[in-house]
C-alpha atoms as a PDB file:
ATOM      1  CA  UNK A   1       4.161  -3.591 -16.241  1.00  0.00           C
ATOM      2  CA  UNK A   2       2.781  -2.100 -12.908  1.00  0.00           C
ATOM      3  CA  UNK A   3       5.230  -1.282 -10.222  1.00  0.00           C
ATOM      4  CA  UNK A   4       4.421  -1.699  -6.244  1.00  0.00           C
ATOM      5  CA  UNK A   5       6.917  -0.861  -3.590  1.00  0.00           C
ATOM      6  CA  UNK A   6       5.971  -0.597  -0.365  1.00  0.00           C
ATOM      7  CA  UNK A   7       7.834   0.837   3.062  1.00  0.00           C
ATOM      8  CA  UNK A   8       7.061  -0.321   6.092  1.00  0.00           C
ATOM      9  CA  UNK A   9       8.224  -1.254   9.764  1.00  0.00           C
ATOM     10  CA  UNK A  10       9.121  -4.990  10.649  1.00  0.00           C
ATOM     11  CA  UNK A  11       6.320  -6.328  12.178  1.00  0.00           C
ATOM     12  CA  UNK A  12       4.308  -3.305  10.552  1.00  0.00           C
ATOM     13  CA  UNK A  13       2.537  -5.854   8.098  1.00  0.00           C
ATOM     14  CA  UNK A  14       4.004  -4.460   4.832  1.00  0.00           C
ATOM     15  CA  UNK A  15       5.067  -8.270   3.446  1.00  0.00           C
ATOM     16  CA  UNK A  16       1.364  -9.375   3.980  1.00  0.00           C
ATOM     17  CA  UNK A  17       0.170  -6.170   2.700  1.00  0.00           C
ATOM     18  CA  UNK A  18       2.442  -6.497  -0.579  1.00  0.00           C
ATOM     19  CA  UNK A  19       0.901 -10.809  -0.803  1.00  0.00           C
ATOM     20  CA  UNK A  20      -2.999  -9.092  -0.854  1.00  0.00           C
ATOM     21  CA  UNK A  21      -1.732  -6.875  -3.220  1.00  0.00           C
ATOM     22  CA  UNK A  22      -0.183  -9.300  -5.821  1.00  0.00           C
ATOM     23  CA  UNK A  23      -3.310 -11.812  -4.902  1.00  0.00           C
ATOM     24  CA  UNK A  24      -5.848  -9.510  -5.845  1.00  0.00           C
ATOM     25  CA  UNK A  25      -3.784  -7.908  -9.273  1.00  0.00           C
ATOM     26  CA  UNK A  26      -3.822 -12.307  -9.939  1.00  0.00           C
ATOM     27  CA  UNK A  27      -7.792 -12.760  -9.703  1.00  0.00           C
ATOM     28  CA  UNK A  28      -8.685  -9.682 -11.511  1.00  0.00           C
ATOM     29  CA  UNK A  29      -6.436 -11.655 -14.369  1.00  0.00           C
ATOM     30  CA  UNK A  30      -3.409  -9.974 -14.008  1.00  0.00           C
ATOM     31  CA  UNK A  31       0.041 -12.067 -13.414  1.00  0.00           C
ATOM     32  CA  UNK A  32       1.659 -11.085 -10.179  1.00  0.00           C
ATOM     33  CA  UNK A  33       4.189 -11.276  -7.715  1.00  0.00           C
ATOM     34  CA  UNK A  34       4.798 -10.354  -4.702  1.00  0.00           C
ATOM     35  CA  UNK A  35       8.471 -10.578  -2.349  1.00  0.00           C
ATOM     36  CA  UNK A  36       9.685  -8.622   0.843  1.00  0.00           C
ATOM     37  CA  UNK A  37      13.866  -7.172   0.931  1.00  0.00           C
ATOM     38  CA  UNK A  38      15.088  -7.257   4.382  1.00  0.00           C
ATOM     39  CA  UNK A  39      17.880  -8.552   6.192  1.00  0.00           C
ATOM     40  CA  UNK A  40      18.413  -9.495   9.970  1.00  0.00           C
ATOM     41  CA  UNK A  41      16.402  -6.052  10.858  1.00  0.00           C
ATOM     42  CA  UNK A  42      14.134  -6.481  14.317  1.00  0.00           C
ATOM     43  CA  UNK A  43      11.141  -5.300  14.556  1.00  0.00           C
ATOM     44  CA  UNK A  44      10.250  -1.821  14.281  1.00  0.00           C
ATOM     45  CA  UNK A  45      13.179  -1.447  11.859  1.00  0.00           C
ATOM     46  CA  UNK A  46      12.162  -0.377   8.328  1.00  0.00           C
ATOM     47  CA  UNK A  47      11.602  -2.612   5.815  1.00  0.00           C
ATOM     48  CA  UNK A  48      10.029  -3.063   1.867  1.00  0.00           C
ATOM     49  CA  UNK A  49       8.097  -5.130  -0.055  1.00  0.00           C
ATOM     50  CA  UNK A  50       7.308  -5.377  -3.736  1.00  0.00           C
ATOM     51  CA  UNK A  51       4.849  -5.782  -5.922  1.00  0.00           C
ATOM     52  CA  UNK A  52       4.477  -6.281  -9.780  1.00  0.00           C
ATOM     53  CA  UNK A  53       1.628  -7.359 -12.077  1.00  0.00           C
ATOM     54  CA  UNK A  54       1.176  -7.246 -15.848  1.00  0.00           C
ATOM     55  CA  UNK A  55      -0.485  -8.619 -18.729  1.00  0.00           C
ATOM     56  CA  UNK A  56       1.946 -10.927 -19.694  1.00  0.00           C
ATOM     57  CA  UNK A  57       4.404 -13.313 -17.859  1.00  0.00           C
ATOM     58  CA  UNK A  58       7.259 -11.954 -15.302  1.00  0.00           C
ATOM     59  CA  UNK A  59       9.982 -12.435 -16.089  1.00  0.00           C
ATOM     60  CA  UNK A  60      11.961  -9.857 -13.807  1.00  0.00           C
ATOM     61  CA  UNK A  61      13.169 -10.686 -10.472  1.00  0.00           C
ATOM     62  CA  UNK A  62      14.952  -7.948  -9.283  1.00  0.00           C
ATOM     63  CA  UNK A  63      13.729  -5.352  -6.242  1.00  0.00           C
ATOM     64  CA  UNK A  64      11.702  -2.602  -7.716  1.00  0.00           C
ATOM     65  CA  UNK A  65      13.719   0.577  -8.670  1.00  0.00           C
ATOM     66  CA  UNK A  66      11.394   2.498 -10.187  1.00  0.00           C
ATOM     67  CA  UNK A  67       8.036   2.017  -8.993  1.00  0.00           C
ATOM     68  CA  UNK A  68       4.899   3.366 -10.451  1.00  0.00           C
ATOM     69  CA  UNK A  69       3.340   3.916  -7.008  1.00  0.00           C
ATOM     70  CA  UNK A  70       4.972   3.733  -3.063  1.00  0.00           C
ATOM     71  CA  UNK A  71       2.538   2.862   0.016  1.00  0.00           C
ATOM     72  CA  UNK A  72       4.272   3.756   2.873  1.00  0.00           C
ATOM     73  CA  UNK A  73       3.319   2.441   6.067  1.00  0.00           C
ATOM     74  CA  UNK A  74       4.853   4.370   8.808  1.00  0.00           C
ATOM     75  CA  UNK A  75       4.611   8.461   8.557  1.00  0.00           C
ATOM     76  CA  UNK A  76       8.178   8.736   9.868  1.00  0.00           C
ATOM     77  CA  UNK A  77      10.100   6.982   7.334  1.00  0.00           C
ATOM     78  CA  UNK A  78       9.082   9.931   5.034  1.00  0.00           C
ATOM     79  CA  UNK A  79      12.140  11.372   7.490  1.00  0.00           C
ATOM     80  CA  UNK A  80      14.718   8.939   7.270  1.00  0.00           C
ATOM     81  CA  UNK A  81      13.760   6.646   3.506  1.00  0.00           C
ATOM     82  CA  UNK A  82      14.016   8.135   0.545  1.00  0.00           C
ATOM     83  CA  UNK A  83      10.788   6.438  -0.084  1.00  0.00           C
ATOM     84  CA  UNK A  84      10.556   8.610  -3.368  1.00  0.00           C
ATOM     85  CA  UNK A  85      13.863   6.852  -4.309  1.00  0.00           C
ATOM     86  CA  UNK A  86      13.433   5.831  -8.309  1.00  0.00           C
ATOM     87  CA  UNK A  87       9.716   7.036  -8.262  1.00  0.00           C
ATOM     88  CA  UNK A  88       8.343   7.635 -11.664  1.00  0.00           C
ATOM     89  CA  UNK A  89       7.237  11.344 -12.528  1.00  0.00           C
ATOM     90  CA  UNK A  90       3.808  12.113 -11.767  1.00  0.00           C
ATOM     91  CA  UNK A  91       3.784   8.907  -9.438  1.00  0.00           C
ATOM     92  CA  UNK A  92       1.764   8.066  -6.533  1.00  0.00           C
ATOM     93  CA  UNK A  93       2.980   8.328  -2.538  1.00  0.00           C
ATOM     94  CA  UNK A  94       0.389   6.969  -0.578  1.00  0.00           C
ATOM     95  CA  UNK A  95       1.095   7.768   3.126  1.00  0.00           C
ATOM     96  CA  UNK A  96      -0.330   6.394   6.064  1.00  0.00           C
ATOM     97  CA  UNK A  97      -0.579   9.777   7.989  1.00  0.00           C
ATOM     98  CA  UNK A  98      -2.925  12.007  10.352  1.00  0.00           C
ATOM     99  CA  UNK A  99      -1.235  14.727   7.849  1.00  0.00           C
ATOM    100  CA  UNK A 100      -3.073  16.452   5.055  1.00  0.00           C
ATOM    101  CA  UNK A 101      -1.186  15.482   1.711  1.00  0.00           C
ATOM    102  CA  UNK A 102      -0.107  19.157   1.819  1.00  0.00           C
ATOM    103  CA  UNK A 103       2.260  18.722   5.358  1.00  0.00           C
ATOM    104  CA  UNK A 104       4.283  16.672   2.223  1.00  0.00           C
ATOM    105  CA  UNK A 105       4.873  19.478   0.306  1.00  0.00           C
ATOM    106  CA  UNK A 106       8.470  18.928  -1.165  1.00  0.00           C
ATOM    107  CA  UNK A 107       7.562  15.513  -2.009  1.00  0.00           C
ATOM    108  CA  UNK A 108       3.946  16.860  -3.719  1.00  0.00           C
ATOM    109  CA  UNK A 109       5.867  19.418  -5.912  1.00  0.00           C
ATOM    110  CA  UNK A 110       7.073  15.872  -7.870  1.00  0.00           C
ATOM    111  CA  UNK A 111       4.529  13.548  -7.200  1.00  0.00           C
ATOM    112  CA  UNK A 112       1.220  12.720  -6.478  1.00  0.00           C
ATOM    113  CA  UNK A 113       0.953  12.754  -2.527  1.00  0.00           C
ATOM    114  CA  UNK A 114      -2.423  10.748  -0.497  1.00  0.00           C
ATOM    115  CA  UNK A 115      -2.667  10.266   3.121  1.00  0.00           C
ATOM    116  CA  UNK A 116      -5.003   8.289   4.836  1.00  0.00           C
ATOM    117  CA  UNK A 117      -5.219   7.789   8.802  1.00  0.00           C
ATOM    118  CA  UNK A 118      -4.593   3.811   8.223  1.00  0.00           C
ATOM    119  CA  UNK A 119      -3.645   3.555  11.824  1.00  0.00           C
ATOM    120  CA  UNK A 120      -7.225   5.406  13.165  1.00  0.00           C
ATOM    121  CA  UNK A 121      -9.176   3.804  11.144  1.00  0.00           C
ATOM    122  CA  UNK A 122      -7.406   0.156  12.339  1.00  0.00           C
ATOM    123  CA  UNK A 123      -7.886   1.175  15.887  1.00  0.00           C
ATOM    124  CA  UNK A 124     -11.867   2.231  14.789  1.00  0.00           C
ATOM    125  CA  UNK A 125     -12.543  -1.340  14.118  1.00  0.00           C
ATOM    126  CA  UNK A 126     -10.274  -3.190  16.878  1.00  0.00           C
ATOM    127  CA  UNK A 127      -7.592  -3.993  14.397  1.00  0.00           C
ATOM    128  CA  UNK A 128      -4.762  -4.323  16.634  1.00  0.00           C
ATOM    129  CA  UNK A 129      -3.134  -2.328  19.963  1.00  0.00           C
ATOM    130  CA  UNK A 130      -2.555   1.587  19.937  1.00  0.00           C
ATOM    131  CA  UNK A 131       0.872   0.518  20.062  1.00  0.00           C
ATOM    132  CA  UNK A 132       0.847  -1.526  17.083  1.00  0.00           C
ATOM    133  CA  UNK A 133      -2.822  -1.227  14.618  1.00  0.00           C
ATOM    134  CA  UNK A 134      -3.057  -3.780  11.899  1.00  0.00           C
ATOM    135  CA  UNK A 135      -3.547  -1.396   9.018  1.00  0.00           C
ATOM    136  CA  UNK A 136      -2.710  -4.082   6.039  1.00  0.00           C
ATOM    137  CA  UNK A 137      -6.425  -3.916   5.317  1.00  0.00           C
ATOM    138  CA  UNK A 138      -7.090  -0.018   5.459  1.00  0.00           C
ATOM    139  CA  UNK A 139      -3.860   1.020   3.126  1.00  0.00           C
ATOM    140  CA  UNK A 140      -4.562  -1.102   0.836  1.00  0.00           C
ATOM    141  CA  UNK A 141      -8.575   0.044   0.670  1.00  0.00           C
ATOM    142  CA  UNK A 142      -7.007   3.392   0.148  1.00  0.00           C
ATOM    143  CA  UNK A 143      -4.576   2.515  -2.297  1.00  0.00           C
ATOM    144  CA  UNK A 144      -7.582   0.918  -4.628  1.00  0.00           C
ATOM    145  CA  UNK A 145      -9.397   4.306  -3.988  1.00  0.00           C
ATOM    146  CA  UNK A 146      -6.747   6.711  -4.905  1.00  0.00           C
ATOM    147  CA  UNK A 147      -5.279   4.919  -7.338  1.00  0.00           C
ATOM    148  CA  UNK A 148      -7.719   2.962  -9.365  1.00  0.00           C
ATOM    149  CA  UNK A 149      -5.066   0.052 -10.203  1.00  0.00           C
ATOM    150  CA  UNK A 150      -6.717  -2.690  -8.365  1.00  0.00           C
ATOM    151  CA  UNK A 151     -10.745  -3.012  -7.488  1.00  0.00           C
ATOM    152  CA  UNK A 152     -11.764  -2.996  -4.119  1.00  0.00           C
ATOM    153  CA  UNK A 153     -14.029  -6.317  -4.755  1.00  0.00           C
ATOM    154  CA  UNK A 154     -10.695  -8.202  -5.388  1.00  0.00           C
ATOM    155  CA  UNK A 155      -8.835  -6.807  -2.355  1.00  0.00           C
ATOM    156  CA  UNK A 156     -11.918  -8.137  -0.493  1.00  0.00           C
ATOM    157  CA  UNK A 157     -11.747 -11.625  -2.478  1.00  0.00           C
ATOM    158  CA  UNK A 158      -8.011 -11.664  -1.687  1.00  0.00           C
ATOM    159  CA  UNK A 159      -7.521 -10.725   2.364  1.00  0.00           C
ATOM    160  CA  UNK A 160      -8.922 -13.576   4.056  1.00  0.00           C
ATOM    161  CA  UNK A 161      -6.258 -15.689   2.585  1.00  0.00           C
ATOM    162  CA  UNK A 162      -3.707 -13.961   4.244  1.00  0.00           C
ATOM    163  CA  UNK A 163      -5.467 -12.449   6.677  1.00  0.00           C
ATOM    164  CA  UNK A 164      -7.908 -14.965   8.425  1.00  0.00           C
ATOM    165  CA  UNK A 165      -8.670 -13.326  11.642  1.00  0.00           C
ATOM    166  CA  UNK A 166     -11.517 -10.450  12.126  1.00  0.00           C
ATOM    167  CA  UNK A 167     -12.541 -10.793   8.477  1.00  0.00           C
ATOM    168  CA  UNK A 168     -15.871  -8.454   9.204  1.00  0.00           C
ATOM    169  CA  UNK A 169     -13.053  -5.741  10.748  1.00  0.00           C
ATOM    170  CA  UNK A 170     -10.773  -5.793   8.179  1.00  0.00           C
ATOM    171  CA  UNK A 171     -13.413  -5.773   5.265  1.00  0.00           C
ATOM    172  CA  UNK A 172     -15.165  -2.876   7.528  1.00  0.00           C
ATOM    173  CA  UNK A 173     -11.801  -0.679   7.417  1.00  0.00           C
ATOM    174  CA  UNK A 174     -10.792  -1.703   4.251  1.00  0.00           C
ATOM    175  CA  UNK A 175     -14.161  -0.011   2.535  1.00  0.00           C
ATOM    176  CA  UNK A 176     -13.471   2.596   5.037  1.00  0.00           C
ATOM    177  CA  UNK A 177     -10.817   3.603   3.708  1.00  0.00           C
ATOM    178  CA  UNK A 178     -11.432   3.127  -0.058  1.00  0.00           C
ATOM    179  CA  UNK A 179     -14.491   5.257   0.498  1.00  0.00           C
ATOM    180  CA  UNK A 180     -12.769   7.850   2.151  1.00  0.00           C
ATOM    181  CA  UNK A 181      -9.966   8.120  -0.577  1.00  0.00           C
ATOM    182  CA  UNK A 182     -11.911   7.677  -3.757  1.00  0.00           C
ATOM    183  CA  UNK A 183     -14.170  10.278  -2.517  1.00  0.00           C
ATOM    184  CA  UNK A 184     -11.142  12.593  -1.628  1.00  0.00           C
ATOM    185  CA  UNK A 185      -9.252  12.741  -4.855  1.00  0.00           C
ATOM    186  CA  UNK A 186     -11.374  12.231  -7.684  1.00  0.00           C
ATOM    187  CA  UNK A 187      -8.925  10.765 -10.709  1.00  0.00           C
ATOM    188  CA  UNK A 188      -6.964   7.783  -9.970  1.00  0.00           C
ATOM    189  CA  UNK A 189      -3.174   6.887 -11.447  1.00  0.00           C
ATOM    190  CA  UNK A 190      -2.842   5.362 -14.663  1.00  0.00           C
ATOM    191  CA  UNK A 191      -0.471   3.200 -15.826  1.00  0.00           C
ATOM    192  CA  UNK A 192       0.145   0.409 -18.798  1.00  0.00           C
ATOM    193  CA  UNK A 193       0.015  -2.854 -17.384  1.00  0.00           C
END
């Protein structure tokens, strides 16, 4: 079974993010789910979301504790989440950053550390305010690319469903990002599913 958690900020998108996710891992065959953890946080406060797909039926419902892979969708709670918290060895941080992976360095000594400007490349195609880009689409283009888990035709398939709005933006940034990823780092994570 494949293991999804992602960290975000409320409002940030990362419960939308994690439903595109599980969507897409369903139509490529997959069975999937998908559910946010937060309680009466406001926005801006941190939150995560989970994801989980596999060959066979689900039958765990418990938050993700050990996670194949972490998307994190805010830079900054690399400072104050332990968003490596139960991360498997060898496992994948992706990072929505301006950084180079290397500005991560203690967590890249354990793990498998990706960045992607998800926030510029929002902003590129009118995805949202400068205060607050819509980067569900670009993270999770740059997820498929670095990781290799989930094809970028069935993220495509799977965002206008719960994204509706600016579908030629968000398919635009999406490939943007995949492109720019995939290109980057070459080998993607494996994992039994």
């Amino acid at each position: 079974m494949l293991e999804i958690r992602l960290h975000g900020r409320g409002g940030q998108g990362a419960v939308i993010a994690s439903k595109i996710l599980s969507y897409a891992f369903f139509l490529e065959g997959k069975y999937a789910q998908s559910f946010p953890t937060f309680g009466a946080e406001r926005r801006g406060a941190p939150v995560a979301a989970f994801v989980r797909a596999a060959d066979h039926f689900i039958n765990r419902r418990s938050q993700v504790v050990n996670p194949d892979g972490v998307i994190v969708m805010a830079a900054r709670l690399t400072e104050t989440v332990a968003v490596d918290a139960g991360l498997r060895d060898k496992g994948l941080i992706l990072i929505n950053s301006e950084h180079d992976p290397s500005f991560y360095a203690d967590l890249a000594r354990k793990y498998r550390v990706a960045t992607v400007n998800a926030n510029g490349i929002a902003l590129s195609h009118q995805l949202g305010t400068p205060s607050m880009p819509l980067i569900n689409a670009p993270i999770l283009g740059a997820f498929a690319g670095v990781s290799g888990l989930v094809s970028l035709e069935a993220l495509l398939k799977a965002l206008p469903r719960f994204v509706p709005v600016k579908q030629e933006e968000n398919r635009l940034a999406m490939e943007e990002a995949y492109r720019m990823l995939i290109d980057a780092e070459g080998g993607h994570l494996h994992a039994d599913t």
